[in-house]
PDB file of N, CA and C in Angstrom:
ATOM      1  N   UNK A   1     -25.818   7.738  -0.167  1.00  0.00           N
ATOM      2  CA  UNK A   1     -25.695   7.190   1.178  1.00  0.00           C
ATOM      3  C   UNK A   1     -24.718   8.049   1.968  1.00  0.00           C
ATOM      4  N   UNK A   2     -24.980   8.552   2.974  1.00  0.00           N
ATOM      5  CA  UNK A   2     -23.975   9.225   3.583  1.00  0.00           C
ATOM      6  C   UNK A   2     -23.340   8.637   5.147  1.00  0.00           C
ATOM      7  N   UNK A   3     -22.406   8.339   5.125  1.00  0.00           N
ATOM      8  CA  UNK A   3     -21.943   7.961   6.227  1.00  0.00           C
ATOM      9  C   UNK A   3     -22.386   7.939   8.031  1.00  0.00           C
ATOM     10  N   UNK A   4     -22.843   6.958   8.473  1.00  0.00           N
ATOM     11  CA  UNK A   4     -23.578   6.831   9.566  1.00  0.00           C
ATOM     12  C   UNK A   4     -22.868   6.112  10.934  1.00  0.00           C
ATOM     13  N   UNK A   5     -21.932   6.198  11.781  1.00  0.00           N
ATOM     14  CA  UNK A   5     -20.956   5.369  12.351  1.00  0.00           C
ATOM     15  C   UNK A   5     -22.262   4.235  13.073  1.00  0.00           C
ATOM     16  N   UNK A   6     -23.449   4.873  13.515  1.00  0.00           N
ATOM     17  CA  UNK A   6     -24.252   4.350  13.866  1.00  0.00           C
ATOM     18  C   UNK A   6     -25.065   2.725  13.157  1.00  0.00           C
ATOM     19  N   UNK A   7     -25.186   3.469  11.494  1.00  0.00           N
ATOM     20  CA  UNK A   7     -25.989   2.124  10.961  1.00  0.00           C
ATOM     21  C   UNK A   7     -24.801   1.084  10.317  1.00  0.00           C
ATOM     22  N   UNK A   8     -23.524   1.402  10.332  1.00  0.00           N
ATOM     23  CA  UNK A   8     -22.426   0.636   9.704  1.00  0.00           C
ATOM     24  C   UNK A   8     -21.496   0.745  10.505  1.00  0.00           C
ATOM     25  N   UNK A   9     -20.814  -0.797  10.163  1.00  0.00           N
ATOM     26  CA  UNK A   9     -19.469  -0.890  10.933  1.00  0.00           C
ATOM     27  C   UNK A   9     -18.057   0.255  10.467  1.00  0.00           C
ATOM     28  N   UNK A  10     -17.912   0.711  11.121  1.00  0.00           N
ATOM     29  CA  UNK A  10     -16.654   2.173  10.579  1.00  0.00           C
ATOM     30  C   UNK A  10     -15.277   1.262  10.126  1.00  0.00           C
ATOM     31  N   UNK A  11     -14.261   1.645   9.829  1.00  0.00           N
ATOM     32  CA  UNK A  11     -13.069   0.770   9.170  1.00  0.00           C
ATOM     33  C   UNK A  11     -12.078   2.010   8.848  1.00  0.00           C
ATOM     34  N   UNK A  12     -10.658   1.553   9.134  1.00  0.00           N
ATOM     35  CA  UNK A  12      -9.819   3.134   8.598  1.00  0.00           C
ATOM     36  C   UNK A  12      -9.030   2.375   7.388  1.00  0.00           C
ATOM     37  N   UNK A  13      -9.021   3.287   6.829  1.00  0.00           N
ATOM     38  CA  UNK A  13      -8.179   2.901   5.645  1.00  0.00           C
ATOM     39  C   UNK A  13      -6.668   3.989   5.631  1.00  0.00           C
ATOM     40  N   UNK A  14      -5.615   3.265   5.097  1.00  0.00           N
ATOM     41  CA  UNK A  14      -4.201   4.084   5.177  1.00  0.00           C
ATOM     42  C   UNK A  14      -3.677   3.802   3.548  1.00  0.00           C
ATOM     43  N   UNK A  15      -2.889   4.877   3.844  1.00  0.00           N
ATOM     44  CA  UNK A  15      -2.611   5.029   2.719  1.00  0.00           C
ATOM     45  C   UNK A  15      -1.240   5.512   2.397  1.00  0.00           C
ATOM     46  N   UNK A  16      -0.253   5.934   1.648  1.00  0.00           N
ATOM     47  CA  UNK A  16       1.322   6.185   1.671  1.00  0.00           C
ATOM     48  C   UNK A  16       0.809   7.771   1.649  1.00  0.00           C
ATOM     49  N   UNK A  17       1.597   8.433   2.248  1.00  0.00           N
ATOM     50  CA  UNK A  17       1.640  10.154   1.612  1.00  0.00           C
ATOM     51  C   UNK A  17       2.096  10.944   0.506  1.00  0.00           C
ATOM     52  N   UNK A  18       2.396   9.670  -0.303  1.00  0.00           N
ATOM     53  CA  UNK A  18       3.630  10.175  -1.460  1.00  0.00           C
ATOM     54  C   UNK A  18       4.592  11.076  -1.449  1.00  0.00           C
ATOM     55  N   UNK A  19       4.986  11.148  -0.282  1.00  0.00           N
ATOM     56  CA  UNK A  19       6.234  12.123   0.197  1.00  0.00           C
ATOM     57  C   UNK A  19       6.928  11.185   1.447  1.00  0.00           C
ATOM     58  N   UNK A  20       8.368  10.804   0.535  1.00  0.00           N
ATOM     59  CA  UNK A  20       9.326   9.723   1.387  1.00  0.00           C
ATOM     60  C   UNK A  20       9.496  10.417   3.079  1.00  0.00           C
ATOM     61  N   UNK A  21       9.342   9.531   3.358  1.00  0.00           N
ATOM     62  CA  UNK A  21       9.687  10.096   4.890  1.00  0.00           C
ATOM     63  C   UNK A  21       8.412  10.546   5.734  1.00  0.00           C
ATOM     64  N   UNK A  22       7.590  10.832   5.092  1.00  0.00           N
ATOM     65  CA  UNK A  22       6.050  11.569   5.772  1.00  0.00           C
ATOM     66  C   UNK A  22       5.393   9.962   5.985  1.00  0.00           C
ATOM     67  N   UNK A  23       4.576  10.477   7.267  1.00  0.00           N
ATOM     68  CA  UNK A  23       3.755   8.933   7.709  1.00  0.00           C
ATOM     69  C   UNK A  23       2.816   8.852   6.770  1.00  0.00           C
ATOM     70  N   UNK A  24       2.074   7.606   6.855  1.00  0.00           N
ATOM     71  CA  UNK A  24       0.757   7.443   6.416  1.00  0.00           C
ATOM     72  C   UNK A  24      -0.528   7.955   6.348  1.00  0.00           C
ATOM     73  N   UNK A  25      -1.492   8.132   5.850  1.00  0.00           N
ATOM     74  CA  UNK A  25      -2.339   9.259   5.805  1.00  0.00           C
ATOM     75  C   UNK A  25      -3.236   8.127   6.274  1.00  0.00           C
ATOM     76  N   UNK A  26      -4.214   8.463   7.347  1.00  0.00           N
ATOM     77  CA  UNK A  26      -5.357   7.467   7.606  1.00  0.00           C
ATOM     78  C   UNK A  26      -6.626   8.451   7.558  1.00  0.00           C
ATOM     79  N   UNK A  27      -7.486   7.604   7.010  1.00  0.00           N
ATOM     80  CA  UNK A  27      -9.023   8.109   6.472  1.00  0.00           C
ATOM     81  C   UNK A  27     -10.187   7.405   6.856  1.00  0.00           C
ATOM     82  N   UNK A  28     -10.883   7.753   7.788  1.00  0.00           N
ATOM     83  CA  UNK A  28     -11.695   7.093   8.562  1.00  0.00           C
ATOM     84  C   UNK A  28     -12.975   6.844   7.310  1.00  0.00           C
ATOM     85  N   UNK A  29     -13.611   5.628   7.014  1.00  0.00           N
ATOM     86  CA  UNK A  29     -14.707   4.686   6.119  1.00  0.00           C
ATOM     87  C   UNK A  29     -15.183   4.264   6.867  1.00  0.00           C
ATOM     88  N   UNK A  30     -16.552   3.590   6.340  1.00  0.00           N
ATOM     89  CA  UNK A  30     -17.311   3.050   6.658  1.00  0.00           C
ATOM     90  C   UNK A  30     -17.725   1.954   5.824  1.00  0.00           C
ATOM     91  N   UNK A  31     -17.302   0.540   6.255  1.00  0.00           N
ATOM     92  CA  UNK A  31     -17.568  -0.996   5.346  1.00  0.00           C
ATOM     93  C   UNK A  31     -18.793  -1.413   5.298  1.00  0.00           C
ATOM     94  N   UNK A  32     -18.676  -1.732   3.927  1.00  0.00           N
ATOM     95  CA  UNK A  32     -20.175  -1.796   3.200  1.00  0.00           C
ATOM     96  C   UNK A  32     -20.146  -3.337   2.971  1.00  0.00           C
ATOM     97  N   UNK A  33     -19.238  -4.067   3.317  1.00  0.00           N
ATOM     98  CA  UNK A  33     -18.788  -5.849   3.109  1.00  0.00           C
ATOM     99  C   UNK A  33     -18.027  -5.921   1.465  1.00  0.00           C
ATOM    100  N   UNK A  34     -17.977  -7.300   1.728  1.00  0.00           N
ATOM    101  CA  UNK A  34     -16.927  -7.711   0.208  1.00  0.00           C
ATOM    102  C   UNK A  34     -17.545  -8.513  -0.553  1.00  0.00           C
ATOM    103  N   UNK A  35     -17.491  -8.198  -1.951  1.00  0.00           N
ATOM    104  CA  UNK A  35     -18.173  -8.826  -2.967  1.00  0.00           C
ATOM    105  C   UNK A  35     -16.717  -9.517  -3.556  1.00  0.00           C
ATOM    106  N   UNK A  36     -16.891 -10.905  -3.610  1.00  0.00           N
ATOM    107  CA  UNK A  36     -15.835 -11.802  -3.983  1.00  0.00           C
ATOM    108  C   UNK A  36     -14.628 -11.648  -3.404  1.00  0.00           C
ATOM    109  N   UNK A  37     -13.460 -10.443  -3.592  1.00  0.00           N
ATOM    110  CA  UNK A  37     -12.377 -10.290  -3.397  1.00  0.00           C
ATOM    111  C   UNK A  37     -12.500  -8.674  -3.155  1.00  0.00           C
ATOM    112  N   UNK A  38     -13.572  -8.627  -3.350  1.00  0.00           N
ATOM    113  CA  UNK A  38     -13.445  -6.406  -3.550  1.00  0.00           C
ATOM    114  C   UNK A  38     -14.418  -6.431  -2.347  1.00  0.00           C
ATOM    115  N   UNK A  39     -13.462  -5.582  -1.303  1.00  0.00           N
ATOM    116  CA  UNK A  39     -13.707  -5.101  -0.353  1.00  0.00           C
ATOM    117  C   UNK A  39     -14.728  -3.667  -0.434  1.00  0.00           C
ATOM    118  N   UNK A  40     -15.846  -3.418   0.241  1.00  0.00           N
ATOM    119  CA  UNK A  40     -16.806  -1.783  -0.236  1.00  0.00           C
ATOM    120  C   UNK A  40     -16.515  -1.328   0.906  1.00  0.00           C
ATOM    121  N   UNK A  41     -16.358  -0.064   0.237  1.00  0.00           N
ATOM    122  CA  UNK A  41     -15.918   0.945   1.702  1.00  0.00           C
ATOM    123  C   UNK A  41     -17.009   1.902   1.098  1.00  0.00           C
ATOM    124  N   UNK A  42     -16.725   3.081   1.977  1.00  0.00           N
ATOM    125  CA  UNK A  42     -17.849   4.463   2.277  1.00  0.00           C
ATOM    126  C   UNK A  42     -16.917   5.535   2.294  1.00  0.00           C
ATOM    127  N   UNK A  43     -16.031   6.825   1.985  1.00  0.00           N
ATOM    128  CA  UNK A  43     -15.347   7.766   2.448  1.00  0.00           C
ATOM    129  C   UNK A  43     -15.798   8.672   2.355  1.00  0.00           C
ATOM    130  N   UNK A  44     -15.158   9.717   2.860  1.00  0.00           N
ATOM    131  CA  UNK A  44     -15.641  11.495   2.523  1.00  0.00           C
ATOM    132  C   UNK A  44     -14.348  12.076   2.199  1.00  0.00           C
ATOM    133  N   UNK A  45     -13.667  11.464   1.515  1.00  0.00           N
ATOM    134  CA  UNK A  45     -12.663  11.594   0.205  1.00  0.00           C
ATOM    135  C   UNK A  45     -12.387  10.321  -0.638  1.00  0.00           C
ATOM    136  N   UNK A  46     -12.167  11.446  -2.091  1.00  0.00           N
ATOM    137  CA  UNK A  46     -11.426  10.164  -3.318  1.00  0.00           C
ATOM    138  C   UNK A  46     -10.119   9.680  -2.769  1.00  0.00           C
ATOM    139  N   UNK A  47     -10.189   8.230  -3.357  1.00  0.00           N
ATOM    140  CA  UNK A  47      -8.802   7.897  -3.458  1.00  0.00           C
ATOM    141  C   UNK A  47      -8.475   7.361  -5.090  1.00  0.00           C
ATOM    142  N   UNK A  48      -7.380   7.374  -5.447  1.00  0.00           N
ATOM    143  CA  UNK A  48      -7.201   7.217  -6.825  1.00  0.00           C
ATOM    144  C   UNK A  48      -7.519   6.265  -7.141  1.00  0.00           C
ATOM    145  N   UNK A  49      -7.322   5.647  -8.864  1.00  0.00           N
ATOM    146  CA  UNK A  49      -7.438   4.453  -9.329  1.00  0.00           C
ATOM    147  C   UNK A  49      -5.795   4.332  -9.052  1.00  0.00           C
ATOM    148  N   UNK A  50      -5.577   2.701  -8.412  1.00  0.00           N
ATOM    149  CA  UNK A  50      -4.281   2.007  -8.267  1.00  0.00           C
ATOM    150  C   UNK A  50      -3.723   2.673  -7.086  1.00  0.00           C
ATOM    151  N   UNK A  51      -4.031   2.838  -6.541  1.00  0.00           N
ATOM    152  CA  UNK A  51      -3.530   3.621  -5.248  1.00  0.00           C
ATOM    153  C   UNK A  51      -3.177   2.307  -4.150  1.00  0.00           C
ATOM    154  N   UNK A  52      -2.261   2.007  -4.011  1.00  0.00           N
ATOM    155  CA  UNK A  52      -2.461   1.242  -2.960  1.00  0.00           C
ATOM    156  C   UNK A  52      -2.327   1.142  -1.499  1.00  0.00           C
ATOM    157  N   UNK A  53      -3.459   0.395  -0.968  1.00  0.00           N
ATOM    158  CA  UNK A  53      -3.788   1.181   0.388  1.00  0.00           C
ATOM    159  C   UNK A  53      -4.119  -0.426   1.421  1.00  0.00           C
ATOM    160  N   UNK A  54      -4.261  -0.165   2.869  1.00  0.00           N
ATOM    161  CA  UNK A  54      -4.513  -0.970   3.784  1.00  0.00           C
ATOM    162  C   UNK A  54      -5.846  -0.619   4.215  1.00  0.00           C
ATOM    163  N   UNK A  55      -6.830  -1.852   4.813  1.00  0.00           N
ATOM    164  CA  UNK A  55      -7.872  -1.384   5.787  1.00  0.00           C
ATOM    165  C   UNK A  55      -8.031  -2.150   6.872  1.00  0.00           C
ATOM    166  N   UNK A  56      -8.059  -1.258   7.852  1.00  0.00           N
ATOM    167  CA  UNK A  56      -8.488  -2.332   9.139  1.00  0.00           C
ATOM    168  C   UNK A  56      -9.266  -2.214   9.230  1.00  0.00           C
ATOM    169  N   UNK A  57      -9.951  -3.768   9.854  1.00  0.00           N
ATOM    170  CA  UNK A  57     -11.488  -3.546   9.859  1.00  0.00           C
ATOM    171  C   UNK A  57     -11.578  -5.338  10.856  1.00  0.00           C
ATOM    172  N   UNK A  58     -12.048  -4.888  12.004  1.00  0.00           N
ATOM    173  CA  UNK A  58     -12.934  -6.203  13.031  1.00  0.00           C
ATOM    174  C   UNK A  58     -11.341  -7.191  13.133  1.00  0.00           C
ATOM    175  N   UNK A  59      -9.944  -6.660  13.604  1.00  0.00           N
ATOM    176  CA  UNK A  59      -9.294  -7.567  14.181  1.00  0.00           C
ATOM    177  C   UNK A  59      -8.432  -7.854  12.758  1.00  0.00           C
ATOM    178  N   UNK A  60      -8.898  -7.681  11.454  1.00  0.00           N
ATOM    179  CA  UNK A  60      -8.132  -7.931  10.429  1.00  0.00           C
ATOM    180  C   UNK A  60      -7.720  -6.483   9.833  1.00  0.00           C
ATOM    181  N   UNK A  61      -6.577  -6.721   9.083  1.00  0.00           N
ATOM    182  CA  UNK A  61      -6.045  -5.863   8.181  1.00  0.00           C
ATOM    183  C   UNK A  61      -6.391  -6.683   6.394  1.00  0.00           C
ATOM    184  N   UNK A  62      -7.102  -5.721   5.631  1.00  0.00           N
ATOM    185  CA  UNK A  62      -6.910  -5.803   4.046  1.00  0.00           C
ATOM    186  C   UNK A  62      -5.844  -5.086   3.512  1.00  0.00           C
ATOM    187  N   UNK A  63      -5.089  -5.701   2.744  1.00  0.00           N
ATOM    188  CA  UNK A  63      -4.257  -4.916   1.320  1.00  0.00           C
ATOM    189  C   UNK A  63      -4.760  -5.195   0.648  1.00  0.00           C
ATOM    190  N   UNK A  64      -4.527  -4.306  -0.437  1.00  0.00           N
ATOM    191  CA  UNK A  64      -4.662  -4.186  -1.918  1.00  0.00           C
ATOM    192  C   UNK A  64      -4.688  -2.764  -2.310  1.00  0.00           C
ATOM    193  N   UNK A  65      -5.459  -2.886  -3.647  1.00  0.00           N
ATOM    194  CA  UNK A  65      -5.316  -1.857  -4.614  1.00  0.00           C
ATOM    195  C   UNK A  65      -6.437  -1.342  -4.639  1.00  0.00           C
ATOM    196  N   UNK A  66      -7.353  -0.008  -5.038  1.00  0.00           N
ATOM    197  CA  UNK A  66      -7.926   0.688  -5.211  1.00  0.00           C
ATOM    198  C   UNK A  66      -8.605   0.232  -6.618  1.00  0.00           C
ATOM    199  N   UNK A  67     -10.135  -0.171  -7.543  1.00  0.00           N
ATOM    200  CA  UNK A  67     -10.318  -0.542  -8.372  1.00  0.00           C
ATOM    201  C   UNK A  67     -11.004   0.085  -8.655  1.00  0.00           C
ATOM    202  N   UNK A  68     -11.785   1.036  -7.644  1.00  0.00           N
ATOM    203  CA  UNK A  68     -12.954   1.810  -8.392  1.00  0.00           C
ATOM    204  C   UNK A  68     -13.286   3.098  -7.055  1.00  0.00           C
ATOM    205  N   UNK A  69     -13.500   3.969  -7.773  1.00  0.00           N
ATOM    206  CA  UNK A  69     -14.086   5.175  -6.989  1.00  0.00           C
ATOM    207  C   UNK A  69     -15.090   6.195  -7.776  1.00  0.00           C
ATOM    208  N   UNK A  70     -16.256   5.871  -6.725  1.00  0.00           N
ATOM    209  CA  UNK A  70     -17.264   6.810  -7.671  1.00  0.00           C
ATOM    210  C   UNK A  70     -18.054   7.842  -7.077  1.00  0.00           C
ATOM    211  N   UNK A  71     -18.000   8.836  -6.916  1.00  0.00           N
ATOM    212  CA  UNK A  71     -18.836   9.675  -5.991  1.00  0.00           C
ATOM    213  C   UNK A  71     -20.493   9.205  -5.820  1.00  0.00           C
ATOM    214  N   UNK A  72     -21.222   9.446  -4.471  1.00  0.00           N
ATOM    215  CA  UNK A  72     -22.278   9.032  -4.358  1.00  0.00           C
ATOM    216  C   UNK A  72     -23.308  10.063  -4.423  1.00  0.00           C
ATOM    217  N   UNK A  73     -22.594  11.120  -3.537  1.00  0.00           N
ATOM    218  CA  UNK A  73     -23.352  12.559  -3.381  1.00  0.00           C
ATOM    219  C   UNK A  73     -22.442  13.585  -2.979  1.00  0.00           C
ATOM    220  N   UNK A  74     -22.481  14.835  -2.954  1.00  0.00           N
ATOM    221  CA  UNK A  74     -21.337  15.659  -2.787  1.00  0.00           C
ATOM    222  C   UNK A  74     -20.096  15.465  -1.755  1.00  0.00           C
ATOM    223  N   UNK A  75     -20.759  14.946  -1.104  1.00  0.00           N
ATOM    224  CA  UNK A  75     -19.386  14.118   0.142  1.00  0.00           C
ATOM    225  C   UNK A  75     -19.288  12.993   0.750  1.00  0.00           C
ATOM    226  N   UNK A  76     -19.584  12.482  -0.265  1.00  0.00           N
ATOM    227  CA  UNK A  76     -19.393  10.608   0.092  1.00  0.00           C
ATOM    228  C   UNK A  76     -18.677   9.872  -1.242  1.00  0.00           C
ATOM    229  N   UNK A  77     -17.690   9.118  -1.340  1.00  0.00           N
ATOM    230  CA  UNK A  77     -17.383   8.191  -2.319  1.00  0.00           C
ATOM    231  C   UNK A  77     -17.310   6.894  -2.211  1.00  0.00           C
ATOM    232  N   UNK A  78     -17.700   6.044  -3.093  1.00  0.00           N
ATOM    233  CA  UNK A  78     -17.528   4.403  -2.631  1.00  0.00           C
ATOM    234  C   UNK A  78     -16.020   4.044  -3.316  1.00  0.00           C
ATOM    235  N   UNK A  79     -16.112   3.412  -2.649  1.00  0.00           N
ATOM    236  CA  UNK A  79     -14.353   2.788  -2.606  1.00  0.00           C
ATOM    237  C   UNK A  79     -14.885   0.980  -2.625  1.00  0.00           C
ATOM    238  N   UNK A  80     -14.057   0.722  -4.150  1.00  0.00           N
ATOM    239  CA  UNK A  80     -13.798  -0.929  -4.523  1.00  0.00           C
ATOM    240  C   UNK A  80     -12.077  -1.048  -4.462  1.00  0.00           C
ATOM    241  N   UNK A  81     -12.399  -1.677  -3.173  1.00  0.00           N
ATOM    242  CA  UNK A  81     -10.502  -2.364  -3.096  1.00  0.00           C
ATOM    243  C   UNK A  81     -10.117  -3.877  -3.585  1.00  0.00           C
ATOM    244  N   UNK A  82      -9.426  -4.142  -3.771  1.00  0.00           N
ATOM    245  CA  UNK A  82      -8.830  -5.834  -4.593  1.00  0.00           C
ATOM    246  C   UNK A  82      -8.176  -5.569  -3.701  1.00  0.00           C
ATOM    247  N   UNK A  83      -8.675  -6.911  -2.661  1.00  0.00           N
ATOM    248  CA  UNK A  83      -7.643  -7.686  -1.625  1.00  0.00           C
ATOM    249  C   UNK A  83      -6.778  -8.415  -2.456  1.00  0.00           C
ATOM    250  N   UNK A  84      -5.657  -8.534  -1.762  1.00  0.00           N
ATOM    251  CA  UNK A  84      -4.225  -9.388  -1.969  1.00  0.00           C
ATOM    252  C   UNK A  84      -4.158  -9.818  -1.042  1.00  0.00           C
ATOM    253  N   UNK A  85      -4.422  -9.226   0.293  1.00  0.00           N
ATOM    254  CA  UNK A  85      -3.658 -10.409   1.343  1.00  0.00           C
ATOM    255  C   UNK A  85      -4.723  -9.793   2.630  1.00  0.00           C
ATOM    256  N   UNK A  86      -4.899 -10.756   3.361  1.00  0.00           N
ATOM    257  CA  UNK A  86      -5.639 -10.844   4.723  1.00  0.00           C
ATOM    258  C   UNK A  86      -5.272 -11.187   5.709  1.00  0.00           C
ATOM    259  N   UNK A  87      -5.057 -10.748   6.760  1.00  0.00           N
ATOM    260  CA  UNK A  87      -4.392 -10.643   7.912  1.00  0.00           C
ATOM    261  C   UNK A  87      -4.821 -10.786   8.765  1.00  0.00           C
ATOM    262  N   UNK A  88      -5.464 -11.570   9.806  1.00  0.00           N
ATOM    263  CA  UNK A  88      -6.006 -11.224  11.473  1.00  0.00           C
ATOM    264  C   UNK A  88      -5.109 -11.240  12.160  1.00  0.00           C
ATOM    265  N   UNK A  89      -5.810 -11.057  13.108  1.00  0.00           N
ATOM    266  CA  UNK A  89      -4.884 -10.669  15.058  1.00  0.00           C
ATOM    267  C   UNK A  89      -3.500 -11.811  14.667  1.00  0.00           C
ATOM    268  N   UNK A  90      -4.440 -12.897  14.931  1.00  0.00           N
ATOM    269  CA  UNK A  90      -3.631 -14.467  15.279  1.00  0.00           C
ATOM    270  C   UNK A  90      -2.785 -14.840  14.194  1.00  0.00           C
ATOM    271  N   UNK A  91      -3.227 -14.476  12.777  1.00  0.00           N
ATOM    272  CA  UNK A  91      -1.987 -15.011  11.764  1.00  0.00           C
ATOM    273  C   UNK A  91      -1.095 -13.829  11.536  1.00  0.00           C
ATOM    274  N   UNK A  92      -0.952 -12.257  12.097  1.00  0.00           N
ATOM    275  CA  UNK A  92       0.015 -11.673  11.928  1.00  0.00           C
ATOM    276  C   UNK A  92       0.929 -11.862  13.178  1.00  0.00           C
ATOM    277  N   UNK A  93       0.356 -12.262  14.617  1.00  0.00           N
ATOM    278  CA  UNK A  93       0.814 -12.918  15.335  1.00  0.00           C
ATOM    279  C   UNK A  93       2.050 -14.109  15.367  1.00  0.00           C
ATOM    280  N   UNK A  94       1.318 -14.718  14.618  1.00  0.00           N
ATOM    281  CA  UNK A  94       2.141 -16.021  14.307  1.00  0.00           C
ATOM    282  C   UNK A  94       2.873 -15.859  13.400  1.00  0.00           C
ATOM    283  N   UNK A  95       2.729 -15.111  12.369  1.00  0.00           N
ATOM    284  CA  UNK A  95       3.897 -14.910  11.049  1.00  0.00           C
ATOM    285  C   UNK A  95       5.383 -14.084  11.802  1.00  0.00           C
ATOM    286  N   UNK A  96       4.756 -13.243  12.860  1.00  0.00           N
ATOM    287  CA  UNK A  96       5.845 -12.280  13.163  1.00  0.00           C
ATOM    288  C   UNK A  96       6.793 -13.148  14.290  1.00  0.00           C
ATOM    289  N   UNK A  97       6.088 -14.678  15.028  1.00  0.00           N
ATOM    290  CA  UNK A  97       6.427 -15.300  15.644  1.00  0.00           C
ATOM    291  C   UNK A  97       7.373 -16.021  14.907  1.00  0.00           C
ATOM    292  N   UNK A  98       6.924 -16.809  14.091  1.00  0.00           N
ATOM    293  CA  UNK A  98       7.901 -17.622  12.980  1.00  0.00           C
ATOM    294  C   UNK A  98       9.010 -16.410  12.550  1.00  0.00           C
ATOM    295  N   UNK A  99       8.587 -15.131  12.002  1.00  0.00           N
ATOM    296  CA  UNK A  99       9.963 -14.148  11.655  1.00  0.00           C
ATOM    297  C   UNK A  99      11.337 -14.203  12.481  1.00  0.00           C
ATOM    298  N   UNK A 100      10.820 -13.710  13.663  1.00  0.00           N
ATOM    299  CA  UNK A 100      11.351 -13.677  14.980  1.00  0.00           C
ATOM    300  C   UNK A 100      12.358 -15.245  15.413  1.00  0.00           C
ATOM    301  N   UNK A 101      11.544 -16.231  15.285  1.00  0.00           N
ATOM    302  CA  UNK A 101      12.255 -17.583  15.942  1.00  0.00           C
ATOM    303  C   UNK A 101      13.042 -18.242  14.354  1.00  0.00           C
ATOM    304  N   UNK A 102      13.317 -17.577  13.522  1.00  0.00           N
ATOM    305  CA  UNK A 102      14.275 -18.124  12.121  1.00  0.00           C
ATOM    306  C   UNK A 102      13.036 -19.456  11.524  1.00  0.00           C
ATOM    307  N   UNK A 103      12.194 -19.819  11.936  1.00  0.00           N
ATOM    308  CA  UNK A 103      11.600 -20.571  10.934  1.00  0.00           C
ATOM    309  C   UNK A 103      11.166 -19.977   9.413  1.00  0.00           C
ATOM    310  N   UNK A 104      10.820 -21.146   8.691  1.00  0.00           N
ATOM    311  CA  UNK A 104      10.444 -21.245   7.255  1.00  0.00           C
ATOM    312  C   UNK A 104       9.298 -20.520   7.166  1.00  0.00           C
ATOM    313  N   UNK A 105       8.977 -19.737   6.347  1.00  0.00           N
ATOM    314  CA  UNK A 105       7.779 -18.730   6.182  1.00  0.00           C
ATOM    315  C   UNK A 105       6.707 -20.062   5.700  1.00  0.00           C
ATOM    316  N   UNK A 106       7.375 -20.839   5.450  1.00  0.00           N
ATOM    317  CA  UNK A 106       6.080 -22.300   5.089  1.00  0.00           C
ATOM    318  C   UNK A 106       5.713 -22.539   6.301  1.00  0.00           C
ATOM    319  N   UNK A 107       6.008 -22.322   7.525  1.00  0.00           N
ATOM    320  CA  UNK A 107       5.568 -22.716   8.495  1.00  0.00           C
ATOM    321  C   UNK A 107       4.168 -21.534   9.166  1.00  0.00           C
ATOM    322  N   UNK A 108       4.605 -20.351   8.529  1.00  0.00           N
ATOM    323  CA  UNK A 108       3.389 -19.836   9.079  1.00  0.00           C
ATOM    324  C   UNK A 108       2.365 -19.510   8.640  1.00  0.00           C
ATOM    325  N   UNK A 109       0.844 -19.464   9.195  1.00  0.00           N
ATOM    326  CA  UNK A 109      -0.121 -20.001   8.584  1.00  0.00           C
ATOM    327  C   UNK A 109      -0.923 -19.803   7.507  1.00  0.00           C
ATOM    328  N   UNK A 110      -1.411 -20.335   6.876  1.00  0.00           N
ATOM    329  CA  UNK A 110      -1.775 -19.295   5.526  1.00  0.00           C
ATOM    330  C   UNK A 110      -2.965 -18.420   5.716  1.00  0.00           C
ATOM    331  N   UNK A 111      -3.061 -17.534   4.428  1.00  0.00           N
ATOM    332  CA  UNK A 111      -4.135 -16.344   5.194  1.00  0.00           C
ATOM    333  C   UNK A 111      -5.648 -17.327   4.671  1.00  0.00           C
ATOM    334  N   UNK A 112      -6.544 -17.068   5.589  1.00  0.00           N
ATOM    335  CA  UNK A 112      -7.422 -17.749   5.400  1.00  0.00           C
ATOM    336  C   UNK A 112      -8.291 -16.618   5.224  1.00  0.00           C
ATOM    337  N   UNK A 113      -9.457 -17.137   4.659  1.00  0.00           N
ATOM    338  CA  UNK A 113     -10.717 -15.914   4.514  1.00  0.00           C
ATOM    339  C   UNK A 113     -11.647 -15.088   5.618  1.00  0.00           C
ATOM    340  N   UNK A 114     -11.634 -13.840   5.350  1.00  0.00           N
ATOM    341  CA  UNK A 114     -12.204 -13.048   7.032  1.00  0.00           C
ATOM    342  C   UNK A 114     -13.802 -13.121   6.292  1.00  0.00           C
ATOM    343  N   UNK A 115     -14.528 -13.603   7.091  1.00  0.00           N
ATOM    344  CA  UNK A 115     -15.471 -13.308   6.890  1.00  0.00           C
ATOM    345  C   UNK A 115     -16.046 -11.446   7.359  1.00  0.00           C
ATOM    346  N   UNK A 116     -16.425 -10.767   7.043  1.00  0.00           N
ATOM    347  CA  UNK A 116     -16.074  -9.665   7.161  1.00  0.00           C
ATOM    348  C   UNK A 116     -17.414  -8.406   7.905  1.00  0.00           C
ATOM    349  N   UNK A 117     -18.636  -9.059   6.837  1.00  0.00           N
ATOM    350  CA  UNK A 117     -19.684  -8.526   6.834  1.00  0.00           C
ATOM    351  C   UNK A 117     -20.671  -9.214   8.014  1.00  0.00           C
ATOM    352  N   UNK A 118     -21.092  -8.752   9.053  1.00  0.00           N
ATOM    353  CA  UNK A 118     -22.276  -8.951   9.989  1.00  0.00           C
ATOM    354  C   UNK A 118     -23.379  -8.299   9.981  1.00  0.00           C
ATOM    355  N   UNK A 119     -24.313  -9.838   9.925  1.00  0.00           N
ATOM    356  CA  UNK A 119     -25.652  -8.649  10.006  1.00  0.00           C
ATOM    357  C   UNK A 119     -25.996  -8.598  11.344  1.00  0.00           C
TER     358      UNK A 119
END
């Protein structure tokens, strides 16, 4: 499958540079949707096993970890990420609101599930 911005929704994924002080490395994908908790991406680079990385994608941010990478064809790899945590607009909004005004992190809202994939 080779990357199409046209037939799939695009998504960037970031990543640390492994050099303290250097920004984040961002790598433009293409989301293939999430099977249970594992997010499918599309790249035209590897990323390691355990690597851990962010993706934005439709108003939300994914974390997690890197679980699988397998080449598809000479310049495409699929990427299986393990979400940990889910983020939209409105609950990083509100978490950074509660940060900000000294309330209880119990007060702000819990991450709820992004639905992710549109047909």
């Amino acid at each position: 499958m080779t990357i199409a911005p046209e037939d799939h929704p695009s998504a960037v994924i970031q990543v640390s540079s492994g050099i303290p002080g250097e920004s984040k490395r961002t790598i433009p994908c293409v989301f293939n949707g999430m099977h249970g908790k594992r997010l499918l991406l599309e790249t035209q680079e590897p990323l390691g096993i355990r690597t851990t990385a962010s993706v934005e994608f439709n108003d939300a941010m994914f974390l997690g970890e890197v679980v699988a990478c397998n080449k598809t064809t000479s310049r495409c790899w699929d990427i299986e990420l393990m979400v940990e945590h889910v983020l939209s607009g409105l609950q990083s909004l509100m978490a950074l609101r509660a940060q900000l005004l000294g309330e209880p992190a119990s007060s702000a809202p819990q991450m709820a599930a992004v639905y992710a994939r549109r047909n």
